[in-house]
Protein backbone atom coordinates (compact mmCIF):
# COMPACT_ATOMS: atom_id res chain seq x y z
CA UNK A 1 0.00 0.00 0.00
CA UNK A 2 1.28 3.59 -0.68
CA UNK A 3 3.15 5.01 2.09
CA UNK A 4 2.80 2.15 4.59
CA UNK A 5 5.87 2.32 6.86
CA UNK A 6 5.76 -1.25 7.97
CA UNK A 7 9.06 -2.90 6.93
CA UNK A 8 10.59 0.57 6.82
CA UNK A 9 12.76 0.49 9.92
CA UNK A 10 16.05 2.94 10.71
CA UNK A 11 19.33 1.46 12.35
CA UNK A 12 21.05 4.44 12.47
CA UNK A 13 20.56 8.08 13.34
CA UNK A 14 21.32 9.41 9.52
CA UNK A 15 18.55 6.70 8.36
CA UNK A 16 16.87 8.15 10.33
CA UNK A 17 17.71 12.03 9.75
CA UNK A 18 17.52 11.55 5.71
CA UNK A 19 15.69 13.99 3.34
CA UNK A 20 13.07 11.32 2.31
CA UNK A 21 12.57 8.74 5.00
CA UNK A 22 10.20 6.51 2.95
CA UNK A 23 11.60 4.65 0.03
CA UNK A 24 8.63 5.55 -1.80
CA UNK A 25 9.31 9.23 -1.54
CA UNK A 26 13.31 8.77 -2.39
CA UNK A 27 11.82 6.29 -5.66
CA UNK A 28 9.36 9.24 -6.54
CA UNK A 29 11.97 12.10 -6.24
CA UNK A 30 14.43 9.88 -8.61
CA UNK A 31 11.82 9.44 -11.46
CA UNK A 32 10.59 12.98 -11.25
CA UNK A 33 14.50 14.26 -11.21
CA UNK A 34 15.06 11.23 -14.68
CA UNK A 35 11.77 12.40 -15.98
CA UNK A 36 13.20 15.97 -15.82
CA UNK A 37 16.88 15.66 -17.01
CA UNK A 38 16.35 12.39 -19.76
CA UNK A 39 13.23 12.97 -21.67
CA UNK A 40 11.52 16.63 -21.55
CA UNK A 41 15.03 18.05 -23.29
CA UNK A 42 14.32 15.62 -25.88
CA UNK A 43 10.37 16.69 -26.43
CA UNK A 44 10.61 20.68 -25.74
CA UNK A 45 10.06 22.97 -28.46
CA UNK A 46 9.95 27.13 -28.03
CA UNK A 47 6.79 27.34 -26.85
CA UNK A 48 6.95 24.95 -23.83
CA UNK A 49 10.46 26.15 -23.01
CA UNK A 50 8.89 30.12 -23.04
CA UNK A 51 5.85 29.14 -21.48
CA UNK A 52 5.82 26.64 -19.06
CA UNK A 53 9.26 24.69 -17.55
CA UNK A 54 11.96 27.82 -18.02
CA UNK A 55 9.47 30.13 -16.10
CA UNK A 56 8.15 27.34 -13.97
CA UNK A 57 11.81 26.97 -12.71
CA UNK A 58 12.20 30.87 -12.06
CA UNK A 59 9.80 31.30 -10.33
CA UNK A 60 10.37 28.20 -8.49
CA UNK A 61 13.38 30.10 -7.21
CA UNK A 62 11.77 32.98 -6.28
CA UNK A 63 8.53 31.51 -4.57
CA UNK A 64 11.59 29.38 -2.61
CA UNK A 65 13.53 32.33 -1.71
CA UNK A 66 10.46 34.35 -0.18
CA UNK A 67 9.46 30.97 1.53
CA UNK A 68 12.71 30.79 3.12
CA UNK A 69 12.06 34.52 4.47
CA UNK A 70 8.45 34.49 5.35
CA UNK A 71 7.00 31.23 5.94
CA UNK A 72 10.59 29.70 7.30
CA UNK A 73 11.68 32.88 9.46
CA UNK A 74 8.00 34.97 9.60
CA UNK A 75 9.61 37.94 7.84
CA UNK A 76 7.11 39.51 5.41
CA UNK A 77 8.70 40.73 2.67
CA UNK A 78 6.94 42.83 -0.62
CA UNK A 79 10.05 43.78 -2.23
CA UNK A 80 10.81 40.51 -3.91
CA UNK A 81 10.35 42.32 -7.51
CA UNK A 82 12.80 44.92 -6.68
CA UNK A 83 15.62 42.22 -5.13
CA UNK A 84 15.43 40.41 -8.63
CA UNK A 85 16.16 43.57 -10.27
CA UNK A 86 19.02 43.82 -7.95
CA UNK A 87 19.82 39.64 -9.73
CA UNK A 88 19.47 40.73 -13.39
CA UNK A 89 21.54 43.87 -13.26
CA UNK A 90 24.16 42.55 -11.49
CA UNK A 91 24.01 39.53 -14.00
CA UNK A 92 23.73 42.01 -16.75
CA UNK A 93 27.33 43.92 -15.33
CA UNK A 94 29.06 41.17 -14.75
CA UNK A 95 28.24 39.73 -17.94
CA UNK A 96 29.43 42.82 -19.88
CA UNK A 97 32.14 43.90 -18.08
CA UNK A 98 33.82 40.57 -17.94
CA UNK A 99 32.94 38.66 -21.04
CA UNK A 100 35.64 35.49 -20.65
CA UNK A 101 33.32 34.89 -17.35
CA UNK A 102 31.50 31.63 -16.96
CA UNK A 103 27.49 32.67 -17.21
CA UNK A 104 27.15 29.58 -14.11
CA UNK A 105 29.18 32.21 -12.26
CA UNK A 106 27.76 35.44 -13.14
CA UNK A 107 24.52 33.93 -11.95
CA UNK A 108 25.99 32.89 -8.81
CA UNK A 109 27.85 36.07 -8.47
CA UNK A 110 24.33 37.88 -8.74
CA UNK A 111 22.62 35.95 -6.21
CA UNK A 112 25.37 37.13 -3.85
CA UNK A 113 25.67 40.61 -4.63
CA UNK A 114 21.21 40.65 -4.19
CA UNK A 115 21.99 38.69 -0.78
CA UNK A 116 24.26 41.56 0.01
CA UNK A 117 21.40 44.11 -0.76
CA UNK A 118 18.84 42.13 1.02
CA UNK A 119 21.13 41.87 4.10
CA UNK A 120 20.84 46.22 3.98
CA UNK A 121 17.59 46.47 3.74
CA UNK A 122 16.84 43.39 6.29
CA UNK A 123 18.37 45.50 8.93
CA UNK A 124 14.95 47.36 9.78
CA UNK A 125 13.32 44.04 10.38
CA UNK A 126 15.81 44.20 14.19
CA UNK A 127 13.24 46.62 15.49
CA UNK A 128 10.05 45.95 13.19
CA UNK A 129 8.30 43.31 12.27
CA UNK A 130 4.52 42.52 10.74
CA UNK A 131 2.47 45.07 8.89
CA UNK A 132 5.19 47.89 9.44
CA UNK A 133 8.11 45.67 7.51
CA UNK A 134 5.96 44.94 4.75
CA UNK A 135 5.70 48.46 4.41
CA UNK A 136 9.58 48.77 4.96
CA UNK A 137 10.39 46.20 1.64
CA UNK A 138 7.60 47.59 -0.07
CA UNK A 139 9.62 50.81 -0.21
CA UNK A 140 12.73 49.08 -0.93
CA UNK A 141 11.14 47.68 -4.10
CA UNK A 142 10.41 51.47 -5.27
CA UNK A 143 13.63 52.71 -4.53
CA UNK A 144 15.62 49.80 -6.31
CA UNK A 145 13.17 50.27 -9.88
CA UNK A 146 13.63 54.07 -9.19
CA UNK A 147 17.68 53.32 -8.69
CA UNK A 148 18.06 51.43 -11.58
CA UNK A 149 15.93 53.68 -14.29
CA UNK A 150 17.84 56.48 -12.87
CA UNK A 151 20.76 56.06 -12.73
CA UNK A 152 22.71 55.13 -16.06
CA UNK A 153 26.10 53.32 -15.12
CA UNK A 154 23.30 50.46 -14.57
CA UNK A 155 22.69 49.87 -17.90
CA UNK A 156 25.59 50.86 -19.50
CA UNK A 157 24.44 54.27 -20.81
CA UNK A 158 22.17 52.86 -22.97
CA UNK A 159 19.52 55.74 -25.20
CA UNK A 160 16.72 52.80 -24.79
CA UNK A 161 17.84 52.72 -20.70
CA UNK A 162 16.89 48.63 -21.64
CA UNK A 163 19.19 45.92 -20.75
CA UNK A 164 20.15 43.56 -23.28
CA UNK A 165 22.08 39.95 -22.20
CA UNK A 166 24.83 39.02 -24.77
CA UNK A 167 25.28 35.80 -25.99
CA UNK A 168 27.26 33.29 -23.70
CA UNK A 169 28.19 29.40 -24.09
CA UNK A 170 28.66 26.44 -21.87
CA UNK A 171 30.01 23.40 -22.96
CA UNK A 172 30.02 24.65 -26.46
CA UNK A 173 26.29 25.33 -26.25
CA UNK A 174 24.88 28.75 -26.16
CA UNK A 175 22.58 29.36 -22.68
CA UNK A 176 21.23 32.98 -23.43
CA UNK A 177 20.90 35.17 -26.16
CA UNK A 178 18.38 34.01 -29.51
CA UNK A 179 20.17 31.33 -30.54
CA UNK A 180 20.08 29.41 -27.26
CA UNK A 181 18.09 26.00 -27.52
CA UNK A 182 15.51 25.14 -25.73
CA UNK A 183 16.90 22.23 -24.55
CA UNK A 184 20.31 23.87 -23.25
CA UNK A 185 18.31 27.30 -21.48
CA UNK A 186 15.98 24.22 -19.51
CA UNK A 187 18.71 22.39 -18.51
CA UNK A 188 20.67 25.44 -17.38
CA UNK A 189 17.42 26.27 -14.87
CA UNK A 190 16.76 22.82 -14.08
CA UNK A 191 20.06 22.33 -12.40
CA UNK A 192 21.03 25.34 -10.69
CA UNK A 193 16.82 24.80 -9.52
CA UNK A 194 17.65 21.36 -8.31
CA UNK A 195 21.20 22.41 -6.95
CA UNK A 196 19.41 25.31 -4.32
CA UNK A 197 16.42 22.82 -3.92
CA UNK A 198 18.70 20.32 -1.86
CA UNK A 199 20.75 23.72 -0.53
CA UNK A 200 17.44 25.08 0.66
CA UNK A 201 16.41 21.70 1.69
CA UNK A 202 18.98 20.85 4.27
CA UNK A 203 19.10 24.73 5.47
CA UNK A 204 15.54 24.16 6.68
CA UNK A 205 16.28 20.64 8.65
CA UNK A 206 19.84 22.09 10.22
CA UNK A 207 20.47 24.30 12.73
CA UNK A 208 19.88 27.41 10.98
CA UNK A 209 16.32 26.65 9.80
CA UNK A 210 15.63 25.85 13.53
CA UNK A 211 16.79 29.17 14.64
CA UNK A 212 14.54 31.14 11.73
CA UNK A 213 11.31 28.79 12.80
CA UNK A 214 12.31 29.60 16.81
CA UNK A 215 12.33 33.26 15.43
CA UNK A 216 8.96 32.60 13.32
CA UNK A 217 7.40 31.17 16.58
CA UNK A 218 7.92 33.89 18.58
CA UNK A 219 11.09 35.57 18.23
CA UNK A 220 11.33 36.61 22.39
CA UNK A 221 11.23 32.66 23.45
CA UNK A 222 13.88 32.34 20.90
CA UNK A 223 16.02 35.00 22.27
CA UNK A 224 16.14 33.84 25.80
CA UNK A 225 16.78 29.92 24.86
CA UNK A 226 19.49 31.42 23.18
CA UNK A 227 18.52 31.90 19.04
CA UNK A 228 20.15 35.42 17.87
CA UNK A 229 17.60 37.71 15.89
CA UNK A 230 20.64 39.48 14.80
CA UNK A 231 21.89 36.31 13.02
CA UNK A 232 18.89 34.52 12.49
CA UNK A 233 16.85 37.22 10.43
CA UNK A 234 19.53 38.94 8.78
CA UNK A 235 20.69 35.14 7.80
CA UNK A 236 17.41 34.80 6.43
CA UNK A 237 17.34 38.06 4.53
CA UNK A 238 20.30 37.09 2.55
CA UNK A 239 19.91 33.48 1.32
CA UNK A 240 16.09 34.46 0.60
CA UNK A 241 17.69 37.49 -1.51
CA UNK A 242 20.46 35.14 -2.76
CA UNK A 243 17.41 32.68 -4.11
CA UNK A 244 15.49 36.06 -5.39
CA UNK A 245 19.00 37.39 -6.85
CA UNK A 246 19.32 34.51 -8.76
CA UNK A 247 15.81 33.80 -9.97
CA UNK A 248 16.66 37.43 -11.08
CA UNK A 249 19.37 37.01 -12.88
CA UNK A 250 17.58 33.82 -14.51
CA UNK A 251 14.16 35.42 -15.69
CA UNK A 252 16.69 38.68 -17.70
CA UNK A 253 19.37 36.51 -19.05
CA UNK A 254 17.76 33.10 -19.94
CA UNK A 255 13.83 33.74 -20.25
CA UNK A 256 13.45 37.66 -21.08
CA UNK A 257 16.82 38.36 -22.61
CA UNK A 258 16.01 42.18 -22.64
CA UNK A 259 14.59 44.23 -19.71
CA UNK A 260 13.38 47.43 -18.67
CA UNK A 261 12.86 46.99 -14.68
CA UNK A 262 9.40 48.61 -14.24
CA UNK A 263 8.23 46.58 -16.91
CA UNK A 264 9.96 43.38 -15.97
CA UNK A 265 10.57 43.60 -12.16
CA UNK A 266 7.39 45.60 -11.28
CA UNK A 267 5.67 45.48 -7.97
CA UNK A 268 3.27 42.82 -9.45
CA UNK A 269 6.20 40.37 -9.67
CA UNK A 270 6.34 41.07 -5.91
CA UNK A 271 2.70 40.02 -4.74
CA UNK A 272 2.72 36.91 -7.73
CA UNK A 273 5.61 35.29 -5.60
CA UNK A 274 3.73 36.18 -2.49
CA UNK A 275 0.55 34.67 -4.02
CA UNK A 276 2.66 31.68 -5.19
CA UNK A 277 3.94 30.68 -1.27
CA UNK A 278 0.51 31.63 -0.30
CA UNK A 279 -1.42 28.90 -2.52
CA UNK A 280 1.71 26.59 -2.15
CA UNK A 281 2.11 26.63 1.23
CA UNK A 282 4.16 28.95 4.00
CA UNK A 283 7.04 27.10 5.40
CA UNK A 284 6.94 24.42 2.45
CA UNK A 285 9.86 23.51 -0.06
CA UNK A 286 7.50 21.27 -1.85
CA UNK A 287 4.56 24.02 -1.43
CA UNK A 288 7.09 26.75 -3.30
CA UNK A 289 7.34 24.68 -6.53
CA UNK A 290 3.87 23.68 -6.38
CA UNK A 291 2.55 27.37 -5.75
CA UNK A 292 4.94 28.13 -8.69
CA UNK A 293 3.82 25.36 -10.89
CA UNK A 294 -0.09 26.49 -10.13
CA UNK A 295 0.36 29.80 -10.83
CA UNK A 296 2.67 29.23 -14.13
CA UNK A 297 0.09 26.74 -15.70
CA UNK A 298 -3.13 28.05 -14.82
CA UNK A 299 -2.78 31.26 -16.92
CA UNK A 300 -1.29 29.41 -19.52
CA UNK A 301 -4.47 26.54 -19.75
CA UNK A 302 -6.71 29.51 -19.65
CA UNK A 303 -5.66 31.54 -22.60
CA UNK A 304 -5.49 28.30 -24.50
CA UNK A 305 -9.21 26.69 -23.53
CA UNK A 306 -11.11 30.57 -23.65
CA UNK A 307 -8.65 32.61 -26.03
CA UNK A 308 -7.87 29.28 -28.50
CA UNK A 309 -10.59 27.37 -28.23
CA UNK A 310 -13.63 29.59 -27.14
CA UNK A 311 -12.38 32.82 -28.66
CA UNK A 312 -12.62 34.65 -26.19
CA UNK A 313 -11.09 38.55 -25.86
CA UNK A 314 -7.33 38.07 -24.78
CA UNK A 315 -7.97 41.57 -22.59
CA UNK A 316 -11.46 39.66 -21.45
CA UNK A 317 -9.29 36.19 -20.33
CA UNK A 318 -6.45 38.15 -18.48
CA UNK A 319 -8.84 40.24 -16.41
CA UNK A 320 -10.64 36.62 -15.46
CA UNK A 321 -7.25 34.87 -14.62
CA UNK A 322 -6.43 37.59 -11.77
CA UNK A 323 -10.48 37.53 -10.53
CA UNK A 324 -9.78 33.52 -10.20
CA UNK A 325 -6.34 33.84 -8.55
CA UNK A 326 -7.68 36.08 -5.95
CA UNK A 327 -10.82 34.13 -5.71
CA UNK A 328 -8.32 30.94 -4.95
CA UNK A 329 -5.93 33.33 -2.50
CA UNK A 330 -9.00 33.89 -0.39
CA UNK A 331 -10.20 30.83 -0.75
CA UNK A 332 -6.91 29.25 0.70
CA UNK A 333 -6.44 31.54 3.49
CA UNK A 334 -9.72 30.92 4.72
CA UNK A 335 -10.13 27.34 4.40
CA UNK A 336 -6.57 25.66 4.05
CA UNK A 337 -4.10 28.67 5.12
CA UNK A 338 -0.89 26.01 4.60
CA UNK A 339 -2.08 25.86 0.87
CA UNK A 340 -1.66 22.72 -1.30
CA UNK A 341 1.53 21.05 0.62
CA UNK A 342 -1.04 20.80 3.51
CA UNK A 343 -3.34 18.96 1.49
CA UNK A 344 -0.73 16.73 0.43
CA UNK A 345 0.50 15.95 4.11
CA UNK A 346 -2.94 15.22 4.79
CA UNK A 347 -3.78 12.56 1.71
CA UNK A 348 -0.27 11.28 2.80
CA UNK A 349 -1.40 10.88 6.44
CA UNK A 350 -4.97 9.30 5.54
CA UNK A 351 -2.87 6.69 2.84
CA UNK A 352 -1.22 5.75 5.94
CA UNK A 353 -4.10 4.74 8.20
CA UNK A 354 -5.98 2.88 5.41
CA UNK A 355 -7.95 1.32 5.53
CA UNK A 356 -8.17 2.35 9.38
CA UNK A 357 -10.08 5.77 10.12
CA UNK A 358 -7.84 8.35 10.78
């Protein structure tokens, strides 16, 4: 039966400790991960690269970066728009101003130089918390768009004042610019998404995840058995910017290849990640991709059943998507506020107990 533990017994405490305690889970994670890396680059074309996995992945990032800060560490955050501006533009520098650099590396790069930003504007979150530093990253997602339209060292004088990512190979192949493959730009996401999956992963179930749930809990308990806010929520502010920085740097160079940041990294990008932990589930690794996948593939299986295949107005169709993703936001918050990882926990748990009531 699925998920029956009987015969599944641990001898030893890093049996016991391991990501995936069930061999069913470890023999579902494998064939997703062989599903992922040996047949969809054989079957993409454009348009599923464009519209579904590459931007499934980014966002994937991003929705796991804001879940590290806010449902991991109880930090809300609106200013994840503006910290993957902070990713692209750094990606965009480095990739111009040092050409012979590896683009694995200049995404890496930018994910540290957003963690570095995130760290600044984390600070207020010492002596705030709640509704007043929401407001606090809300403003720090005006004043990075603002920062980077006006000032012109960001994009490289440019007349347009748009960013552009040049061309750049790995392993022979090019990753970004129009000639890229679909194949190579999906397998570029898929494993640096994988790679900060298992980062994020382990994070959570070590020592420092502990001390951002202690904080999440209630960060004065924490303090007295010990925790650090200092470390704990400013540690939290700069892997979830890293994540964001890099998901950033992703989305200009691989997806968009051209940006304009209030087009691209507008404050809407900001409440879809939020929306995308929200539906997924707070404090979820799982519940991030799911969220992401949700809100990726729902838009897209609209337009295609009411735009395609009904004929409906496109204006008409985009107005309904963001009536039914709000209706599905309130809808979760009310009646399952851990989103759809919840709901999985709970088929899990009743698979257990069957045919026993729970």
């Amino acid at each position: 039966m699925f998920y029956r533990e009987s015969g599944a017994f641990q001898t030893t405490y890093a049996e016991d400790q391991r990501t995936f305690p069930l061999r069913l889970d470890r023999w579902t994670v494998w064939a997703v991960l062989a599903l992922a890396f040996l047949v969809v680059p054989f079957v993409l074309n454009d348009y599923w690269e464009k519209s579904v996995f590459v931007p499934f992945l980014v966002w994937s990032m991003a929705a796991l970066g804001l879940n590290i800060l806010t449902g991991y560490c109880g930090q809300v955050s609106l200013g994840t728009g503006g910290f993957m501006a902070v990713g692209a533009y750094a990606c965009y520098k480095l990739m111009t101003a040092f050409p012979e650099l590896n683009i694995f590396f200049c995404v890496i790069l930018s994910g540290g130089i957003t963690a570095a930003v995130g760290m600044v504007f984390g600070l207020p979150s010492l002596k705030i918390k709640g509704f007043y530093l929401a407001v606090a990253t809300l403003a720090s997602q005006f004043f990075l768009v603002w920062l980077f339209n006006k000032v012109p060292w960001f994009y490289n004088y440019s007349a347009s004042g748009q960013i552009t990512a040049p061309q750049r190979m790995l392993f022979g192949v090019a990753v970004t610019g129009p000639t890229a493959p679909p194949w190579a730009t999906y397998l570029f996401c898929l494993v640096i998404a994988v790679l900060l999956a298992m980062v994020a992963r382990n994070l959570t179930r070590g020592r420092i995840g502990r001390s951002w749930m202690a904080i999440r809990d209630m960060d004065i308990a924490a303090e007295i058995i010990g925790v650090s806010p200092l470390k704990a929520k400013l540690s939290a502010f700069a892997v979830s910017s890293f994540y964001i920085g890099v998901a950033g740097a992703l989305f200009f160079a691989v997806y968009l290849g051209a940006a304009e940041p209030t087009e691209a990294f507008g404050i809407d990008k900001s409440f879809l990640v939020l929306f995308m932990i929200i539906i997924g589930g707070l404090g979820s690794i799982f519940g991030s991709f799911i969220g992401a996948a949700f809100l990726t593939l729902l838009p897209v299986l609209m337009k295609n059943i009411m735009v395609s295949g009904l004929g409906w107005p496109t204006d008409l169709v985009a107005h309904l998507i963001l009536v039914i993703i709000g209706a599905l936001i309130v809808f979760f918050l009310i009646v399952e506020p851990h989103g759809l990882a919840q709901l999985w926990r709970i088929a899990k748990e009743k698979l257990r107990l069957w045919p026993f009531p729970h």
